[in-house]
C-alpha atoms as a PDB file:
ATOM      1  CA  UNK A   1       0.000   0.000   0.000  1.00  0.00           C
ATOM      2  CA  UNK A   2       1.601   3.122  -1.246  1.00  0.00           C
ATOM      3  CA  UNK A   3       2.093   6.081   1.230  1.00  0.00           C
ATOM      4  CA  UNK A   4       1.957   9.580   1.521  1.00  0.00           C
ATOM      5  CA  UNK A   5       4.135  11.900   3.098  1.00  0.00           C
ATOM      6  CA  UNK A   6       2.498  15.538   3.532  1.00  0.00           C
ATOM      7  CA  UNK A   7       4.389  18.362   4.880  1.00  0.00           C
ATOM      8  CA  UNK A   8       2.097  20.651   6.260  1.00  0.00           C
ATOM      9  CA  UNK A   9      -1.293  20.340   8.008  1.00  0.00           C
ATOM     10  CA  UNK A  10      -3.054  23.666   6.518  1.00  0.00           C
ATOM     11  CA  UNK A  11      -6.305  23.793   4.182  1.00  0.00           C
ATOM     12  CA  UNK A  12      -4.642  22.240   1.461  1.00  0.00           C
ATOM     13  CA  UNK A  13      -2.395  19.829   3.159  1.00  0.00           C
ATOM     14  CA  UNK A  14      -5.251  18.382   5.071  1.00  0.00           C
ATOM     15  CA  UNK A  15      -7.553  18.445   1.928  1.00  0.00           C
ATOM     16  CA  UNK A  16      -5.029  15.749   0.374  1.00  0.00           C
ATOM     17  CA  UNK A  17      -4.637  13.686   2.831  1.00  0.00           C
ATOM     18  CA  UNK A  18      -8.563  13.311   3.423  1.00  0.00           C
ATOM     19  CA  UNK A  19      -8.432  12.407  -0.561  1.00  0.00           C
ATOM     20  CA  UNK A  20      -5.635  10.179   0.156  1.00  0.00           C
ATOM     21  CA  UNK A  21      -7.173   8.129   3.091  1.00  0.00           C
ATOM     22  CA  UNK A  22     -10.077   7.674   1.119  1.00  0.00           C
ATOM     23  CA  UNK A  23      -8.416   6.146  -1.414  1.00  0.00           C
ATOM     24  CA  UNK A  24      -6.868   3.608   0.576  1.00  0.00           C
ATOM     25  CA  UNK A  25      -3.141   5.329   1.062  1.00  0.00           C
ATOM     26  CA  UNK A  26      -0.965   5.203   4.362  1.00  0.00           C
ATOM     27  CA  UNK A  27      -0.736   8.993   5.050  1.00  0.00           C
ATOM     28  CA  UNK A  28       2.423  10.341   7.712  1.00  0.00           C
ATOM     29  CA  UNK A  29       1.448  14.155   8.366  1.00  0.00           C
ATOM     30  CA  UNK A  30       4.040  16.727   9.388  1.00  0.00           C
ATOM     31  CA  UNK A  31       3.921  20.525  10.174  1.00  0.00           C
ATOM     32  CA  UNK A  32       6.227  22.965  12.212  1.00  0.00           C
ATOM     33  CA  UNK A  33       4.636  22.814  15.311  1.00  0.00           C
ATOM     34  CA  UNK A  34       5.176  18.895  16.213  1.00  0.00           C
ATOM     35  CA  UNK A  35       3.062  15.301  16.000  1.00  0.00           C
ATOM     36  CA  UNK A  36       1.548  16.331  19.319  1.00  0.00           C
ATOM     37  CA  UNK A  37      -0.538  19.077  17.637  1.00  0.00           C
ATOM     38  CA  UNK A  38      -2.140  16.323  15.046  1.00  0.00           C
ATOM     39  CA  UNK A  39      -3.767  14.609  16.987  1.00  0.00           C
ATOM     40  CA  UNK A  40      -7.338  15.575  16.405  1.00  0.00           C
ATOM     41  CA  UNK A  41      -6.737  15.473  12.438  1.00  0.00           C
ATOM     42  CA  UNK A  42      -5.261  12.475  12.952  1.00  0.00           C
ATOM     43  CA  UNK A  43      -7.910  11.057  14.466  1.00  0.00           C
ATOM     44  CA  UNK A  44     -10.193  12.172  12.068  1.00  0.00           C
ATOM     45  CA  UNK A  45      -8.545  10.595   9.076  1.00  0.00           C
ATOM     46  CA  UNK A  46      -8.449   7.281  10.779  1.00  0.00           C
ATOM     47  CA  UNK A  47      -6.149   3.962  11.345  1.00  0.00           C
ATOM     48  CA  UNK A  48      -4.750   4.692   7.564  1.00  0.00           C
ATOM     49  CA  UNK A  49      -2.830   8.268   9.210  1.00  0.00           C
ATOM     50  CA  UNK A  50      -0.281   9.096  11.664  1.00  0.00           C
ATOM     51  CA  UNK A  51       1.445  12.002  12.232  1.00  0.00           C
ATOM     52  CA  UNK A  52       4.912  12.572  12.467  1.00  0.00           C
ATOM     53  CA  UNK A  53       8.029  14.715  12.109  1.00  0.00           C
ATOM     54  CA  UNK A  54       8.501  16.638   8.707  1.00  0.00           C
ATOM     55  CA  UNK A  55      11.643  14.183   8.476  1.00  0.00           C
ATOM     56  CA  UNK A  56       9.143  11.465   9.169  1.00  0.00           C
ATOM     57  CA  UNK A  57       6.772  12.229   6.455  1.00  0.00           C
ATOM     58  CA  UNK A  58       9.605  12.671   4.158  1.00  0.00           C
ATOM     59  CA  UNK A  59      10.847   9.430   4.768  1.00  0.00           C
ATOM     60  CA  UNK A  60       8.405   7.261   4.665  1.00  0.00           C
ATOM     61  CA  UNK A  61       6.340   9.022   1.675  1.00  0.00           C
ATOM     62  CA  UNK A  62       6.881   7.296  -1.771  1.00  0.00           C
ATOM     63  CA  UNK A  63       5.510  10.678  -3.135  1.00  0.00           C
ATOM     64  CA  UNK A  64       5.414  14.044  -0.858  1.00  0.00           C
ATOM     65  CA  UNK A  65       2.830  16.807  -1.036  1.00  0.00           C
ATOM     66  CA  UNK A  66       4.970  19.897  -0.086  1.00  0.00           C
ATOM     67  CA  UNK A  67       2.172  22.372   1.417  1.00  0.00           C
ATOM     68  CA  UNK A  68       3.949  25.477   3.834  1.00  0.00           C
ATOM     69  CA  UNK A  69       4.370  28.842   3.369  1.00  0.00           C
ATOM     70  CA  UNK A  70       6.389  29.914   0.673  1.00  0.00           C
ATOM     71  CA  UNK A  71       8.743  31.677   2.780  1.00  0.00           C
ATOM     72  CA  UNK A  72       9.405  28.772   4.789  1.00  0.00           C
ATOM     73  CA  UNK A  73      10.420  26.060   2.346  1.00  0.00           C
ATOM     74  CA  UNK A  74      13.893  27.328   1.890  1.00  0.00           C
ATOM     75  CA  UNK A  75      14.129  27.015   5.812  1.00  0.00           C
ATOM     76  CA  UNK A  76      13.476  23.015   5.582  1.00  0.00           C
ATOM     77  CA  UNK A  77      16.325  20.932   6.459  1.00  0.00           C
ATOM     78  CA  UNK A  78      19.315  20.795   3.728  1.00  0.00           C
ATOM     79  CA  UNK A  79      18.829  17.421   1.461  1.00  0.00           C
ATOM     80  CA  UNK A  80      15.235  16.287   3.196  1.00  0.00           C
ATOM     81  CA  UNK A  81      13.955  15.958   0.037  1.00  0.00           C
ATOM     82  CA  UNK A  82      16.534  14.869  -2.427  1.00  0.00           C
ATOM     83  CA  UNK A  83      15.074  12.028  -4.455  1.00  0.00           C
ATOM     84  CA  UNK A  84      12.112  12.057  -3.411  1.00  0.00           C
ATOM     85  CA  UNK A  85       8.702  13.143  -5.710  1.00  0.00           C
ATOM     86  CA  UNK A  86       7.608  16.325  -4.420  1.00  0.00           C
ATOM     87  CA  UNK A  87       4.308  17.829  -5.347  1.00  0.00           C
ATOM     88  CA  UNK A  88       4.443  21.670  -4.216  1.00  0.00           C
ATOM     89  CA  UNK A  89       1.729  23.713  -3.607  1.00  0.00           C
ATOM     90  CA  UNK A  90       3.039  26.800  -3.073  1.00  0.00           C
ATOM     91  CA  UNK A  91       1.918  30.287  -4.119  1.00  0.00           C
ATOM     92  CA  UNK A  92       3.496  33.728  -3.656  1.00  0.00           C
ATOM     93  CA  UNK A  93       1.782  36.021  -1.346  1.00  0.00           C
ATOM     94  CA  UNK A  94       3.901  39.266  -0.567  1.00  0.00           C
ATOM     95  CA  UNK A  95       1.367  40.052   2.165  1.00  0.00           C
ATOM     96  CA  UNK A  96       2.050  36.952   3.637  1.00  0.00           C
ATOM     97  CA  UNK A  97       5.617  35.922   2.148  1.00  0.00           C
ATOM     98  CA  UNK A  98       7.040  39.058   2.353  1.00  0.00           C
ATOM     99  CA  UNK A  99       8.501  41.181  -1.184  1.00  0.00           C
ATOM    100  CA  UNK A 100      10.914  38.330  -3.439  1.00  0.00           C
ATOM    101  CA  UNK A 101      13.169  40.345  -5.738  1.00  0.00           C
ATOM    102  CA  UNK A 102      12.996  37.285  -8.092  1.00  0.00           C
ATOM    103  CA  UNK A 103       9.287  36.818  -8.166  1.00  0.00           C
ATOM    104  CA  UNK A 104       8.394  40.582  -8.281  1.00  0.00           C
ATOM    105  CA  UNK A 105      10.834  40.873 -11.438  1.00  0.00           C
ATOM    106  CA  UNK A 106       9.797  37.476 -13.124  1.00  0.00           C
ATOM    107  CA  UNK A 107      13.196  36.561 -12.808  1.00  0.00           C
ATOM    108  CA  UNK A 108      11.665  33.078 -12.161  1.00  0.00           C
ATOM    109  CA  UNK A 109       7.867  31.566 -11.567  1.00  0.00           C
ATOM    110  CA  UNK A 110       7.506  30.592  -8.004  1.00  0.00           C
ATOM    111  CA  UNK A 111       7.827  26.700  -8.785  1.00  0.00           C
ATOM    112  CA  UNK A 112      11.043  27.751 -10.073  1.00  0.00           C
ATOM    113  CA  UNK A 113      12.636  28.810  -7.254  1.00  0.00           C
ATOM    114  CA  UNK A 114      11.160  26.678  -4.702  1.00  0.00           C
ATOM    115  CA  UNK A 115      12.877  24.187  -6.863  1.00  0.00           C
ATOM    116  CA  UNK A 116      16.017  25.595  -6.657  1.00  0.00           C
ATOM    117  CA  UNK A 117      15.693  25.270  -2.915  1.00  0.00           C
ATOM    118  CA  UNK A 118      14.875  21.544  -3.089  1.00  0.00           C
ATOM    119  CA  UNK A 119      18.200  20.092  -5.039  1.00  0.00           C
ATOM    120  CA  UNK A 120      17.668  16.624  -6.079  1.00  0.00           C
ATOM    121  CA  UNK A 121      14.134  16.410  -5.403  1.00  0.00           C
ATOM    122  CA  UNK A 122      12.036  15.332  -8.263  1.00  0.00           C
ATOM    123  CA  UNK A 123       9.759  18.192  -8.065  1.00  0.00           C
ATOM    124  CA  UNK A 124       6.026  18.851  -9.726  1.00  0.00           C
ATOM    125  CA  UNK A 125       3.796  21.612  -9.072  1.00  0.00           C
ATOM    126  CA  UNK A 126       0.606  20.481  -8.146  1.00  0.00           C
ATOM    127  CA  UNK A 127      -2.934  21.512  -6.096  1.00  0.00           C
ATOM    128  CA  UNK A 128      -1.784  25.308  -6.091  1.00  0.00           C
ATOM    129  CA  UNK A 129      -5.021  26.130  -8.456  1.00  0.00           C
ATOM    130  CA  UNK A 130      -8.040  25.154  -6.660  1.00  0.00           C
ATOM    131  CA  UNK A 131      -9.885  25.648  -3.680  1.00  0.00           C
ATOM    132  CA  UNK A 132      -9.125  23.426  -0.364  1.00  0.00           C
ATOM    133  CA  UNK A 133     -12.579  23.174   0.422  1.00  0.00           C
ATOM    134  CA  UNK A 134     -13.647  22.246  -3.233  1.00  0.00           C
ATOM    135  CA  UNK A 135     -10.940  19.293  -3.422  1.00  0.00           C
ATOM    136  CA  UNK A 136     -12.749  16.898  -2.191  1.00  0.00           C
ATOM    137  CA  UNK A 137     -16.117  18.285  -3.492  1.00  0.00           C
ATOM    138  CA  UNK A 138     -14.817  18.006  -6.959  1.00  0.00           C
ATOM    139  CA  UNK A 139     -13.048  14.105  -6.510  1.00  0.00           C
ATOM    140  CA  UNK A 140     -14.904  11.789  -8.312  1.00  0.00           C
ATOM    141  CA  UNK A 141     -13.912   7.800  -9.567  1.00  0.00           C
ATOM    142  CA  UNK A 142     -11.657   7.116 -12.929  1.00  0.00           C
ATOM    143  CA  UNK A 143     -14.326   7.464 -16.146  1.00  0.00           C
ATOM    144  CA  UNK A 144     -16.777   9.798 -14.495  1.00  0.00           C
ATOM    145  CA  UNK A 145     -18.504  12.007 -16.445  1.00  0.00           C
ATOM    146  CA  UNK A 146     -18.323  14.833 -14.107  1.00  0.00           C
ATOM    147  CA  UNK A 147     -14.833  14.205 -13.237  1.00  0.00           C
ATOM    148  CA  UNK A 148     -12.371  17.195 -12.833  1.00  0.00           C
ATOM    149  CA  UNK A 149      -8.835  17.665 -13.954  1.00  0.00           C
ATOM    150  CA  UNK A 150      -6.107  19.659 -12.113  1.00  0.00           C
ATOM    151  CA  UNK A 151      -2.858  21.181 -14.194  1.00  0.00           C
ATOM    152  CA  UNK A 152       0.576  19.409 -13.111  1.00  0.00           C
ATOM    153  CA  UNK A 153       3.862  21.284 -14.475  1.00  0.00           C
ATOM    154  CA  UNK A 154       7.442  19.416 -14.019  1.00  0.00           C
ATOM    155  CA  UNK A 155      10.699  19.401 -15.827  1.00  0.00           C
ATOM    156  CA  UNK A 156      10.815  15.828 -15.000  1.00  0.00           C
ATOM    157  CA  UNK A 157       8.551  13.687 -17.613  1.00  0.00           C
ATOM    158  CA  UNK A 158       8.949  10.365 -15.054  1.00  0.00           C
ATOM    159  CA  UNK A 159       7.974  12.670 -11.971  1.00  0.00           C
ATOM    160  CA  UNK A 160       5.222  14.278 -13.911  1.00  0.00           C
ATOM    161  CA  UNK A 161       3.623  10.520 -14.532  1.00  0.00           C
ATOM    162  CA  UNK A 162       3.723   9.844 -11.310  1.00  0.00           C
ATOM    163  CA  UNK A 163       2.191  12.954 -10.281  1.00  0.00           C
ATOM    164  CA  UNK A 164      -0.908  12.048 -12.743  1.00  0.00           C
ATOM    165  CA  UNK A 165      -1.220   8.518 -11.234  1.00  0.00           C
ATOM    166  CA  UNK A 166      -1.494  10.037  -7.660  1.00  0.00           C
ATOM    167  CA  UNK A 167      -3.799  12.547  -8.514  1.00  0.00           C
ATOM    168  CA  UNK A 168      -6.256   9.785 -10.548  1.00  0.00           C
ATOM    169  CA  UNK A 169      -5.833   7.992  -7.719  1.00  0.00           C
ATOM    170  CA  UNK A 170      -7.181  10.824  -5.557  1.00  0.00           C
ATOM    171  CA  UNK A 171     -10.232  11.562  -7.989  1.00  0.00           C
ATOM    172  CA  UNK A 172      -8.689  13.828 -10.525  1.00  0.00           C
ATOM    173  CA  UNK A 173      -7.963  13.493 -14.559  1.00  0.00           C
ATOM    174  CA  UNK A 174      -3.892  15.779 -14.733  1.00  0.00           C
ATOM    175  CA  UNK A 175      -3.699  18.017 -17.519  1.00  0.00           C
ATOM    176  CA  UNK A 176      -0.127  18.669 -18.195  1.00  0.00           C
ATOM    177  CA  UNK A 177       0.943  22.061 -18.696  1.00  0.00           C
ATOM    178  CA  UNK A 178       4.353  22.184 -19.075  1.00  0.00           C
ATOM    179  CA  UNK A 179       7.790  22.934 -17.553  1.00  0.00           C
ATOM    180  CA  UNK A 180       7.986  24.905 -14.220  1.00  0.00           C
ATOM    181  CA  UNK A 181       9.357  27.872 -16.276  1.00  0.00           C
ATOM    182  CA  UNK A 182       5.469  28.111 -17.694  1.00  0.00           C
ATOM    183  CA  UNK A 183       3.437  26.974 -14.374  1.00  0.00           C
ATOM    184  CA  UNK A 184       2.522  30.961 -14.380  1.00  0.00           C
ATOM    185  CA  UNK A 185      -0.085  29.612 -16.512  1.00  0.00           C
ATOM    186  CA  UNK A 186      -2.048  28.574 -13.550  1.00  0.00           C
ATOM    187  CA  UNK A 187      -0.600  30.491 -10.632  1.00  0.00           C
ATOM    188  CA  UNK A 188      -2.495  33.348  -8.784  1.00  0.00           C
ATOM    189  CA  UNK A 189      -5.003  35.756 -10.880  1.00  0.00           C
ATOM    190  CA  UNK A 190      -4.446  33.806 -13.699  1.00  0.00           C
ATOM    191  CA  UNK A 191      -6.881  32.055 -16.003  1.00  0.00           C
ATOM    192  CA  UNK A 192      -5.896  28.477 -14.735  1.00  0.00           C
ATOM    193  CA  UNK A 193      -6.393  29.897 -11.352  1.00  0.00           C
ATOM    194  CA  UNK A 194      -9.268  28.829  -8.886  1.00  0.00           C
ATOM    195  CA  UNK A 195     -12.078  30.421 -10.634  1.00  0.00           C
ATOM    196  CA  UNK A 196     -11.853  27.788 -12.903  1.00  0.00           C
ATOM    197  CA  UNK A 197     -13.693  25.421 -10.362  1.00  0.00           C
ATOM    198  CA  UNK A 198     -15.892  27.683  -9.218  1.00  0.00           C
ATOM    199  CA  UNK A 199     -20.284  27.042 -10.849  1.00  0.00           C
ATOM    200  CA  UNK A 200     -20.333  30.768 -10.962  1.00  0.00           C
ATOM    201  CA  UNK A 201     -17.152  32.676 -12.057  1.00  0.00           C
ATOM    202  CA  UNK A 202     -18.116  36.097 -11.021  1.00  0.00           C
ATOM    203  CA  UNK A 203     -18.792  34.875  -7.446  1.00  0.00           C
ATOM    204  CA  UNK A 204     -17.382  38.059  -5.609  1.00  0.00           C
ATOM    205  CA  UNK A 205     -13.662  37.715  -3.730  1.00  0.00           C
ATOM    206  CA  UNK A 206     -15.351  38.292   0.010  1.00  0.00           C
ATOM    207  CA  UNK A 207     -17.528  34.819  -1.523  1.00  0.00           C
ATOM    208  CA  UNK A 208     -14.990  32.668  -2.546  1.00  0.00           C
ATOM    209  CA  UNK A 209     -14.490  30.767   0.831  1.00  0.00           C
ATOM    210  CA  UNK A 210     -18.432  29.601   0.661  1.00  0.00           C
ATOM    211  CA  UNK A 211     -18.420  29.463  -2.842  1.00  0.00           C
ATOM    212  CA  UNK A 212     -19.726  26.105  -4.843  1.00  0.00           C
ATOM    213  CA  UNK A 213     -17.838  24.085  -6.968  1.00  0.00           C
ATOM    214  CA  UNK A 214     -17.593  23.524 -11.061  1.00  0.00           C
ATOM    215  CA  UNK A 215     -17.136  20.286 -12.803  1.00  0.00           C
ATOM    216  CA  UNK A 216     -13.915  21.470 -14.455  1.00  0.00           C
ATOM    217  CA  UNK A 217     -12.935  19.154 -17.837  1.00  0.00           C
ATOM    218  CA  UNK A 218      -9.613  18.366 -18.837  1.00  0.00           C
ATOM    219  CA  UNK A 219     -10.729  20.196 -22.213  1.00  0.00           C
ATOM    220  CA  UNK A 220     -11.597  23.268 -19.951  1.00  0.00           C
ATOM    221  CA  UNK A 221      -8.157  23.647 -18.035  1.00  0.00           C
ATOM    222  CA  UNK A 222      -6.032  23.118 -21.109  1.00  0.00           C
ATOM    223  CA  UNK A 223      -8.064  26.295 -22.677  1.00  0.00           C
ATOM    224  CA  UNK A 224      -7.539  27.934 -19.742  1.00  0.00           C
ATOM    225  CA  UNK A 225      -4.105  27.609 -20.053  1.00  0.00           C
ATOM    226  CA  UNK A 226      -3.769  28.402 -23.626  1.00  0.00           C
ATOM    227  CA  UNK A 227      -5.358  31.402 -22.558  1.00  0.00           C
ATOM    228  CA  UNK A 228      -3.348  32.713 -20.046  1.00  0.00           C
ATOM    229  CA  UNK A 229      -1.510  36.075 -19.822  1.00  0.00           C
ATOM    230  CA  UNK A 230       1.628  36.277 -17.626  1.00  0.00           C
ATOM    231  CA  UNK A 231       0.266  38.077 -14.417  1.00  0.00           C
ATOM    232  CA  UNK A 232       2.648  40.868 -13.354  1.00  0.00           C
ATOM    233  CA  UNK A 233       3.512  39.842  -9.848  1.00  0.00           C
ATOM    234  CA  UNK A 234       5.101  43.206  -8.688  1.00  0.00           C
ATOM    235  CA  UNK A 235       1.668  44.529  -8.348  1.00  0.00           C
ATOM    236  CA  UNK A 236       0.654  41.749  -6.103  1.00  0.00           C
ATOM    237  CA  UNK A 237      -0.158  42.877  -2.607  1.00  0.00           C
ATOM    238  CA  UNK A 238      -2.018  39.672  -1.315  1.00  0.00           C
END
């Protein structure tokens, strides 16, 4: 039985591994504050979960979903995830991250640094488009009709097919949209961004958090991302 290693217990990270269980995966949680402080979501997810160190859920993940704060991944110990598949949440939030010289300039797309911070992991970008709360509103089996895709960007073509299998696994089609130098494509404010998933698209910002989900097609993300413009992130304040 395959098993997942999640680093972080937020929205997202918690989303995933309620996915995961469900699906019949060992899960070993991690976040900053210690195992101790799991114990409720633990409990929750049942016998298939435990929670332990971020080394821990490194360790013993065949695949890890990466799921912190931006600004702290390049704190995470040197080497913890060197050879390891890595799907990586993250999205740039000044308000919240603090101004990045290289973001602000488009130096680089976020999934292109946090990459540089994770040497020899085998790293995908993954679940930074959607809502936590819609993840597993949206999960459906292989072959439904109503099944939703998510957009999975890599510069690793084996990591990238693994990604896909975990996330059909977990109840969604992977659309693949490219290297991490294009994974802009689906990043904040863009068109592969959130909205996406959303039944009514012009559901107000101060709505979002209460908002329902779309069905969103694999033929619908993959004109999103054809779509896209390249967001200017210096003007980002959230």
């Amino acid at each position: 039985m395959p098993t997942l290693g999640i680093i972080g217990s937020g929205n997202i990270g918690s989303a995933v591994a309620r996915l995961a269980v469900a699906a019949g995966m060992n899960v070993v949680i991690a976040n900053s504050r210690g195992p101790e402080t799991l114990s409720d979501l633990v409990a929750e997810l049942g016998p298939l979960a435990t929670a332990g160190t971020v080394e821990d859920a490194a360790k013993a993940g065949d695949a890890v979903v990466l799921s912190i704060p931006l600004k702290a991944v390049s704190d995470l110990p040197d080497g913890l995830l060197a050879g390891k598949i890595v799907l990586d949440t993250s999205n740039y939030y000044p308000s919240r991250d603090g101004r990045i010289t290289a973001l602000d300039n488009s130096a680089v797309t976020t999934s292109e640094l946090v990459q540089s911070w994770l040497p020899g992991a085998q790293y995908v970008k993954a679940f930074n488009n959607i809502l936590a709360h819609h993840l597993p509103l949206l999960a459906r089996p292989g072959g439904a009709a109503d099944r939703s895709a998510l957009p999975i960007a890599s510069d690793d073509g084996a990591a990238k097919a693994e990604a896909a299998s975990l996330l059909d696994a977990l109840g969604y089609d992977a659309v693949d949209a490219g290297t991490v130098a294009e994974s802009w494509r689906f990043e904040p404010e863009s068109a592969g961004y959130t909205r996406l998933y959303l039944a009514d698209p012009s559901t107000p910002d101060d709505q979002l958090m209460s908002s329902a989900p779309g069905t969103t097609s694999t033929e619908k993300v993959r004109s999103a991302l054809a779509s896209a413009t390249r967001v200017n992130v210096a003007e980002r304040v959230f």
